[in-house]
Every structure is written in structure tokens, then in C-alpha cells.
N, C-alpha and C. Protein backbone atom coordinates (compact mmCIF):
# COMPACT_ATOMS: atom_id res chain seq x y z
N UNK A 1 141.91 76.68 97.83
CA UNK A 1 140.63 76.71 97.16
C UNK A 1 140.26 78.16 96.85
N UNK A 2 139.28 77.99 95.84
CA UNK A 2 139.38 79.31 95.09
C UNK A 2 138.06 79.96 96.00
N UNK A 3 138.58 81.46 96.64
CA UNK A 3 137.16 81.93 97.23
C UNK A 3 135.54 82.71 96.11
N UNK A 4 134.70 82.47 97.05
CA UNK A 4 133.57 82.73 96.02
C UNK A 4 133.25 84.24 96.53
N UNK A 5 133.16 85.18 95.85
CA UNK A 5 132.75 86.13 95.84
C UNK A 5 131.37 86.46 94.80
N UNK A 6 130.36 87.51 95.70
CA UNK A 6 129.13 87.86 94.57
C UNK A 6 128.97 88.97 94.95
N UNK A 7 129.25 89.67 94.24
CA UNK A 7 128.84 91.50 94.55
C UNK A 7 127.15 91.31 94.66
N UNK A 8 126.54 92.16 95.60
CA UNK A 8 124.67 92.61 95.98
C UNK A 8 124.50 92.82 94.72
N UNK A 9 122.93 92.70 94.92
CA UNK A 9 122.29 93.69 93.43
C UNK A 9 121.36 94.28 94.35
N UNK A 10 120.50 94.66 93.83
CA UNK A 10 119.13 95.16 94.30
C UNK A 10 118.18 94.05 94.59
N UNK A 11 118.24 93.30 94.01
CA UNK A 11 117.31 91.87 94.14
C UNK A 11 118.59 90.24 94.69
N UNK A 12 119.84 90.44 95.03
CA UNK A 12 120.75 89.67 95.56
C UNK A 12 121.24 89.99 96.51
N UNK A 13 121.74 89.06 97.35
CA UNK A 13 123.03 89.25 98.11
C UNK A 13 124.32 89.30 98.21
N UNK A 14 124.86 89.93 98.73
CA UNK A 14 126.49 89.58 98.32
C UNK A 14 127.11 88.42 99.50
N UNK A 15 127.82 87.69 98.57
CA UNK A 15 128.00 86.62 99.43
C UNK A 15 129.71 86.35 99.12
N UNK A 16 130.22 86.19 100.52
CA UNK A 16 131.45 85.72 100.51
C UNK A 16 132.60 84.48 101.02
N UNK A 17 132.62 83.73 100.90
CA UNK A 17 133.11 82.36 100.71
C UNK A 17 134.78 82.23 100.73
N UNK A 18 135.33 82.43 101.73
CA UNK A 18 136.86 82.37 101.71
C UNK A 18 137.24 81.25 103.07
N UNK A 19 137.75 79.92 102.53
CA UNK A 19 138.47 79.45 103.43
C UNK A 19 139.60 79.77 104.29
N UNK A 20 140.37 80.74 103.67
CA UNK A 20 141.63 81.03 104.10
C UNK A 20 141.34 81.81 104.81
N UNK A 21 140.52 82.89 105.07
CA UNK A 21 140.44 84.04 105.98
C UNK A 21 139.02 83.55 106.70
N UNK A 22 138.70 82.10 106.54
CA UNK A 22 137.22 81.54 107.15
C UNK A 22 136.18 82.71 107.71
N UNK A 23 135.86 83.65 106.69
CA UNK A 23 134.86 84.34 106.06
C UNK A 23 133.87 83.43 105.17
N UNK A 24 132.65 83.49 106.12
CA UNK A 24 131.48 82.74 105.26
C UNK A 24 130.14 83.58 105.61
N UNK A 25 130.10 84.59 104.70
CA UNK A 25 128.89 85.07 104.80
C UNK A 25 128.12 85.35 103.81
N UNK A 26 126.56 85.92 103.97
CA UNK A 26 126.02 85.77 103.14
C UNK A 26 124.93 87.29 103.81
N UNK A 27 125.34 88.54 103.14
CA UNK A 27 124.66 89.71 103.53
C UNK A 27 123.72 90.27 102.39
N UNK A 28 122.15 91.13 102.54
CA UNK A 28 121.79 92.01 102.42
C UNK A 28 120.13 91.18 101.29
N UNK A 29 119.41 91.73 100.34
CA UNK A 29 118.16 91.11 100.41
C UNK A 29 118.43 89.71 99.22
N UNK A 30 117.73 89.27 99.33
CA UNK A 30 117.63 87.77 98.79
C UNK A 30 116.10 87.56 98.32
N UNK A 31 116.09 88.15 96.98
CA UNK A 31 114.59 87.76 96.22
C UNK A 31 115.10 88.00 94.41
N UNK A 32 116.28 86.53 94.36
CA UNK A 32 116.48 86.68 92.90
C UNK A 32 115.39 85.95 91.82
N UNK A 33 115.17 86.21 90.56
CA UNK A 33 113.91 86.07 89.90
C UNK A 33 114.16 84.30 89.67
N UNK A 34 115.52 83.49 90.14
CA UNK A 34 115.39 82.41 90.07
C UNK A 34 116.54 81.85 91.14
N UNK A 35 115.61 81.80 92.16
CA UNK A 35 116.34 81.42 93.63
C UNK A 35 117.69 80.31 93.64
N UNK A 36 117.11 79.62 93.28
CA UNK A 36 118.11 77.89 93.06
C UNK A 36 118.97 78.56 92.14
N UNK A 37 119.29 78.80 90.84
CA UNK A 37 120.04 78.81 89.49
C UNK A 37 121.27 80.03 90.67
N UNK A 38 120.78 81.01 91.52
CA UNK A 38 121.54 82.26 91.95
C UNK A 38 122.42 81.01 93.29
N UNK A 39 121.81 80.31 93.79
CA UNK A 39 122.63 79.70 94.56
C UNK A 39 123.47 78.56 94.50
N UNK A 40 123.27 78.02 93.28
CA UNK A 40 123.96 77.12 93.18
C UNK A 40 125.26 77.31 93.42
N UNK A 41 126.14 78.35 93.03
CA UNK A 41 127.73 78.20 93.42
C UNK A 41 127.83 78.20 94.05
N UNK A 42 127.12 78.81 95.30
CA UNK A 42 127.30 78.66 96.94
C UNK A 42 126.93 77.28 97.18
N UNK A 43 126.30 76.33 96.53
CA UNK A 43 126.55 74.71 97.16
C UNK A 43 127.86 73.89 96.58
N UNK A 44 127.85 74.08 95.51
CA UNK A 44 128.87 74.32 94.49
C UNK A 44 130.03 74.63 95.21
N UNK A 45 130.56 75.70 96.22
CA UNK A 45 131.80 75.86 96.76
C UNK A 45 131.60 75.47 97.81
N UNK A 46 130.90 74.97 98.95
CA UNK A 46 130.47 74.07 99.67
C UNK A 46 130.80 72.50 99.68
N UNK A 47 130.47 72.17 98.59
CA UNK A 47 130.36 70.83 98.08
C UNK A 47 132.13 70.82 97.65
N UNK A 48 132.44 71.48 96.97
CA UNK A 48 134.13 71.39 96.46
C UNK A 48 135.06 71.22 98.11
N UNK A 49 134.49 72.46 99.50
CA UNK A 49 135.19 72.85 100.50
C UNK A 49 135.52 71.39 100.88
N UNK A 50 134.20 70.58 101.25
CA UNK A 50 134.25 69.28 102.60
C UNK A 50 134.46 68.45 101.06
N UNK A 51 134.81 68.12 99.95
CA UNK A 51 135.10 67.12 99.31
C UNK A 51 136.77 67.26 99.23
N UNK A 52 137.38 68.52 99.15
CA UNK A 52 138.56 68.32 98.66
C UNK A 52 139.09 69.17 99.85
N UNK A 53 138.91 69.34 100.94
CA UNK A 53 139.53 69.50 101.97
C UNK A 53 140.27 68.43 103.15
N UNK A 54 141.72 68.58 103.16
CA UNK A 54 142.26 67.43 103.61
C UNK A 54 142.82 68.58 105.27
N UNK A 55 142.20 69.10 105.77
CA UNK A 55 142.72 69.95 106.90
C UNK A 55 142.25 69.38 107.86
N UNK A 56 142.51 69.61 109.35
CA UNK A 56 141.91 68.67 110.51
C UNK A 56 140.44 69.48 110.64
N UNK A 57 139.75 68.36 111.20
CA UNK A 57 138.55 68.99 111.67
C UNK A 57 138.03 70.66 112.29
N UNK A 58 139.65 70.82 113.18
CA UNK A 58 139.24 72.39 113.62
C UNK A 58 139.57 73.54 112.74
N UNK A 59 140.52 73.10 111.76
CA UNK A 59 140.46 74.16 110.82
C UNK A 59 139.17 73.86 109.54
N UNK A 60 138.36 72.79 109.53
CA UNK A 60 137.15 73.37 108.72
C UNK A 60 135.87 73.73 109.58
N UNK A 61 136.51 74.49 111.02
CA UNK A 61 135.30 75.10 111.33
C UNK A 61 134.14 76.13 110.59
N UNK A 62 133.31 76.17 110.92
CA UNK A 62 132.60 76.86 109.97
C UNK A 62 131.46 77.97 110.78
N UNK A 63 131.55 79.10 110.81
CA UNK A 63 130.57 80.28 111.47
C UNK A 63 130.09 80.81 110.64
N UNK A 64 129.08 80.57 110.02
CA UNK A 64 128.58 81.52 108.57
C UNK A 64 127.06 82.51 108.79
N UNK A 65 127.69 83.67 108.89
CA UNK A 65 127.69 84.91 108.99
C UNK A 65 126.32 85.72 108.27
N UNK A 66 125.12 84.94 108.47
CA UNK A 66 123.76 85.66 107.88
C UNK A 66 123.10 87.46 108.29
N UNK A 67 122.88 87.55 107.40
CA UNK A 67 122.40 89.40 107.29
C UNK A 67 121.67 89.80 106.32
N UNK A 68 120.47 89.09 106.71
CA UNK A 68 119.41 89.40 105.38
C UNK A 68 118.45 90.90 105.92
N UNK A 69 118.24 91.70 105.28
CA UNK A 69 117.71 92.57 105.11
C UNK A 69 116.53 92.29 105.08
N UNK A 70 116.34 91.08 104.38
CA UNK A 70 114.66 90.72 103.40
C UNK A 70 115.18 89.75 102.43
N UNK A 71 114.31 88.35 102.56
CA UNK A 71 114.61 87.24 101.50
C UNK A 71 113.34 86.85 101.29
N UNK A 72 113.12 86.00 100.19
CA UNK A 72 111.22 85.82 99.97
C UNK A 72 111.31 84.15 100.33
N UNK A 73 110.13 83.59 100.50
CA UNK A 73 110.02 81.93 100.78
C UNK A 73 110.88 81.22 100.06
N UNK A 74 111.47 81.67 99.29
CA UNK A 74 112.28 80.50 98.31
C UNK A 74 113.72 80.77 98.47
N UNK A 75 114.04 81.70 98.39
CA UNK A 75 115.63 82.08 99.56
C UNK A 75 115.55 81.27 100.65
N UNK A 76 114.27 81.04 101.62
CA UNK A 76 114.17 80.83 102.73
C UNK A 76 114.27 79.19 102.69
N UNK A 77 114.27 78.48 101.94
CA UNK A 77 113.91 77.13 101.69
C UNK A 77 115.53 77.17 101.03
N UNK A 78 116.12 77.95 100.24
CA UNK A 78 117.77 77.25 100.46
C UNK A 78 118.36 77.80 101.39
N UNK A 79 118.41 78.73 102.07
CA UNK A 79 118.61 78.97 102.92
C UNK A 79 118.69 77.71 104.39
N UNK A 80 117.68 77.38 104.33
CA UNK A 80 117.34 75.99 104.89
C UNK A 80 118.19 74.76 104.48
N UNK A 81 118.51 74.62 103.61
CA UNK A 81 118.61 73.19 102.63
C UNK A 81 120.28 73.44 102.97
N UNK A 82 120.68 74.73 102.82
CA UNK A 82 122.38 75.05 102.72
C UNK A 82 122.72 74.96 104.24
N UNK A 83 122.01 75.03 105.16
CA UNK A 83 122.42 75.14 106.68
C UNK A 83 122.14 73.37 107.19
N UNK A 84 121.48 73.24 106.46
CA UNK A 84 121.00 71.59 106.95
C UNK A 84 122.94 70.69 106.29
N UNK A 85 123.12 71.18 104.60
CA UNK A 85 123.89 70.24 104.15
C UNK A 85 124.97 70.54 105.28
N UNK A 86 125.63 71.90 105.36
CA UNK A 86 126.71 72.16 105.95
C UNK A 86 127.02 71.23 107.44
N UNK A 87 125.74 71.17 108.34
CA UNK A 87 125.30 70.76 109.58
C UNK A 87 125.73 69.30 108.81
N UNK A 88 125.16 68.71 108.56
CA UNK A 88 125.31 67.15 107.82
C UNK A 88 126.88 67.05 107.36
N UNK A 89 127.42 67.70 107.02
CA UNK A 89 129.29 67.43 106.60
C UNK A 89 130.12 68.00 107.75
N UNK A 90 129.56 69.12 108.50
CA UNK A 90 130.23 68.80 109.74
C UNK A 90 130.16 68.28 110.38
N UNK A 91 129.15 67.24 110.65
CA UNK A 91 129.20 65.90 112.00
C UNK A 91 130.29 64.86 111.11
N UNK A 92 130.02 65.10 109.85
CA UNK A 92 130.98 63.93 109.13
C UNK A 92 132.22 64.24 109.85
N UNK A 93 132.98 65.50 109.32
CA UNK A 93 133.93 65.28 109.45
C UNK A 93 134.71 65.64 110.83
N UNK A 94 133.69 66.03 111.87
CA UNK A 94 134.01 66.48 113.02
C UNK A 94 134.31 67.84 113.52
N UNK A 95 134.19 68.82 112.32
CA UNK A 95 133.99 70.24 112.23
C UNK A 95 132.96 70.56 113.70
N UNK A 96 132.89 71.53 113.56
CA UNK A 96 131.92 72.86 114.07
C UNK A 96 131.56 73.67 113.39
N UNK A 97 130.23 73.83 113.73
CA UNK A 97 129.73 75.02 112.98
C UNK A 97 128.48 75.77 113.67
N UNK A 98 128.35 77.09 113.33
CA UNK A 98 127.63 77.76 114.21
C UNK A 98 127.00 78.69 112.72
N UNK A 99 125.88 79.14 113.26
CA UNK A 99 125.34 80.50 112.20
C UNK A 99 125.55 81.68 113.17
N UNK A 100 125.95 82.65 112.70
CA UNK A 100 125.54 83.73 113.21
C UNK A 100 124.68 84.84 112.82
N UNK A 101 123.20 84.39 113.04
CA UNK A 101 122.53 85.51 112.52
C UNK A 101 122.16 87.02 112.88
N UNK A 102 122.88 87.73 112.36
CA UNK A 102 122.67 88.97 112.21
C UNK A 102 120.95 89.69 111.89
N UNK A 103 120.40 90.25 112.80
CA UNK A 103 118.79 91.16 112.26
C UNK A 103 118.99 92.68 112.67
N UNK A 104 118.21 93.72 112.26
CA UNK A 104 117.97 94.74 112.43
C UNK A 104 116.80 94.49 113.79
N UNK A 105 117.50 94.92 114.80
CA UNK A 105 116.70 94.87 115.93
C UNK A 105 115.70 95.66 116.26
N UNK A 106 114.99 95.74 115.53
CA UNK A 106 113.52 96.47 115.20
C UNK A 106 112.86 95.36 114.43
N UNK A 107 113.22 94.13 113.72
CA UNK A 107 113.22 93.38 112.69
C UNK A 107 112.51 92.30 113.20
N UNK A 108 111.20 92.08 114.23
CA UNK A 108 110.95 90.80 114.80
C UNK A 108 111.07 89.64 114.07
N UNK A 109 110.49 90.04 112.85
CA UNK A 109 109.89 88.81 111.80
C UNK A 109 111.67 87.92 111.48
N UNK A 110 112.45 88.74 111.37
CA UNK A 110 113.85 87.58 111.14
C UNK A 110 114.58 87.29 111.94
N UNK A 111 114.08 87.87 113.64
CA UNK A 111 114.79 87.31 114.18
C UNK A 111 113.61 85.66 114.35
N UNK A 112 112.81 85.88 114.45
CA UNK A 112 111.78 84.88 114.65
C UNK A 112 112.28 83.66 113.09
N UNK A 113 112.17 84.20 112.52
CA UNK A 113 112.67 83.15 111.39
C UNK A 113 114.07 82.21 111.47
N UNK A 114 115.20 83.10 112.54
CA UNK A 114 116.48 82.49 112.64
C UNK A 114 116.07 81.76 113.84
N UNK A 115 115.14 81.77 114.61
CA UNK A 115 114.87 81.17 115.78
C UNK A 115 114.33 79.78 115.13
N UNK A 116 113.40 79.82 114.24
CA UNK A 116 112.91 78.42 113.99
C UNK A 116 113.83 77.72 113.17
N UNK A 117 114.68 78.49 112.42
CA UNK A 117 115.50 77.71 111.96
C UNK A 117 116.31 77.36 112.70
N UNK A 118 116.88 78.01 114.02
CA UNK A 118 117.82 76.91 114.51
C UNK A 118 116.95 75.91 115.16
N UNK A 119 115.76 75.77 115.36
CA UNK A 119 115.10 75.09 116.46
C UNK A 119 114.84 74.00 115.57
N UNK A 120 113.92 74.13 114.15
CA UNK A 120 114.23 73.03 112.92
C UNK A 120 115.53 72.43 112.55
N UNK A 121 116.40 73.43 112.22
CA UNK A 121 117.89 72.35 112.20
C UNK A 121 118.68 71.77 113.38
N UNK A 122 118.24 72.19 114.67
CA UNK A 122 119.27 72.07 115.69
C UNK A 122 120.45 72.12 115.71
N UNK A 123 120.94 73.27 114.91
CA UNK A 123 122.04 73.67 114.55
C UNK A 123 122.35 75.44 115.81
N UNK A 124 123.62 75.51 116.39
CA UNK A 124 124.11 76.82 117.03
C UNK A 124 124.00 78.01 116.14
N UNK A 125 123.19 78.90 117.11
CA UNK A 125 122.62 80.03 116.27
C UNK A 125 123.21 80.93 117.52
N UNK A 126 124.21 82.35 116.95
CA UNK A 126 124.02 83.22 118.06
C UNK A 126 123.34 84.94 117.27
N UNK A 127 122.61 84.84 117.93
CA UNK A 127 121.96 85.79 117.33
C UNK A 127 122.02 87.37 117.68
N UNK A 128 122.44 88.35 116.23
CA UNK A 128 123.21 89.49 117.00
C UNK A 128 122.20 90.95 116.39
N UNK A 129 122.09 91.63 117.53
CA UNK A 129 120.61 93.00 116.81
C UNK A 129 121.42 94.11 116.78
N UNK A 130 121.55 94.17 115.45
CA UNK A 130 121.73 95.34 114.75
C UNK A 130 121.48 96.63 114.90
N UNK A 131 121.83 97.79 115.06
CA UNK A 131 121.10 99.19 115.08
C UNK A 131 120.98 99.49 113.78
């Protein structure tokens, strides 16, 4: 499968999507002028991974690798929606999956945000503070 790559902007993240080297992350600020339209390929290669993946359950583990700098409410709501689907196709298929959110440990406000999100998704969060 073909990996997804997105170089940052100033108003994006760069996000990287490789099965083969199971690199799934998604680093740096997240406030594009049209939230949904910027993420769609990331559900988009998501949706292609658990449809046309014929590998055993432990090789579509999944650890995906968050490092937001700064995202606005509407990042934060797919952000949400993309951790919920993933969580939902790995019980399907018997995967694992964990987030690992990354904050600037000075950063209360996101580590507090990765806290409710794992506590809303009940999804494995290990959470790592940055210098």
C-alpha cells in the first residue's frame, strides 16, 4: 500500500502514514482554513489500510504518534472521529492500537485534551512531555 505523506505548512500538519515501516503519525499545528477537505486522505488511507489489508491481526497493529503544537476545535473533532474509526476496525479485526500522545510539557491545555480523549474514546493513550 501506497504510504501517505503531507509536508507541514504554517497552518497544517505533516502527517505520515506508512504501513511498511508502521509509522503513523501526525505532527505540528492543525488549523487548516477547511478542516475535513485537509483530512480526508488520512481517512481515505485508513479506510483503504483495514479494507484491503489481508495481514494477521498483529501486523496491523497500530501506535499513531500525535504532536500537535496547536489545533483549533475542528481539528479536534476529527481528530476525535479518526481515533474513534481506527479504535472501531481494530476490535474488528483484532489489531491493537494505542495513541501516543506527544505535548510540550509546559503545555497543560493538550495534555488535558489527550486525557479526555482517551477517557471519551477508551482507547490506550501513553502520554510523552516533551522539552
Amino acid at each position: 500500500m501506497e504510504p501517505l505523506y503531507i509536508e507541514k505548512t504554517e497552518a497544517t500538519p505533516y502527517i505520515e502514514l506508512n504501513d511498511l515501516t508502521k509509522k503513523f503519525v501526525i505532527s505540528g499545528e492543525s488549523r487548516p482554513e477547511n478542516v475535513t477537505q485537509f483530512y480526508v486522505p488520512v481517512f481515505n488511507w485508513f479506510n483503504n489500510y483495514f479494507n484491503n489489508n489481508n495481514d494477521s491481526a498483529e501486523q496491523r497493529n497500530i501506535n499513531l504518534e500525535i504532536h500537535f503544537d496547536y489545533f483549533n476545535s475542528t481539528t479536534g473533532k476529527a481528530i476525535y472521529e479518526l481515533i474513534a474509526k481506527i479504535k472501531t476496525e481494530t476490535i474488528t479485526t483484532g489489531a491493537e492500537f494505542k495513541v501516543t500522545w506527544k505535548y510540550n510539557k509546559f503545555d497543560e491545555d493538550l495534555l488535558e485534551t489527550g486525557k479526555e480523549l482517551a477517557l471519551l474514546l477508551k482507547v490506550n493513550f501513553e502520554f510523552v512531555a516533551l522539552n
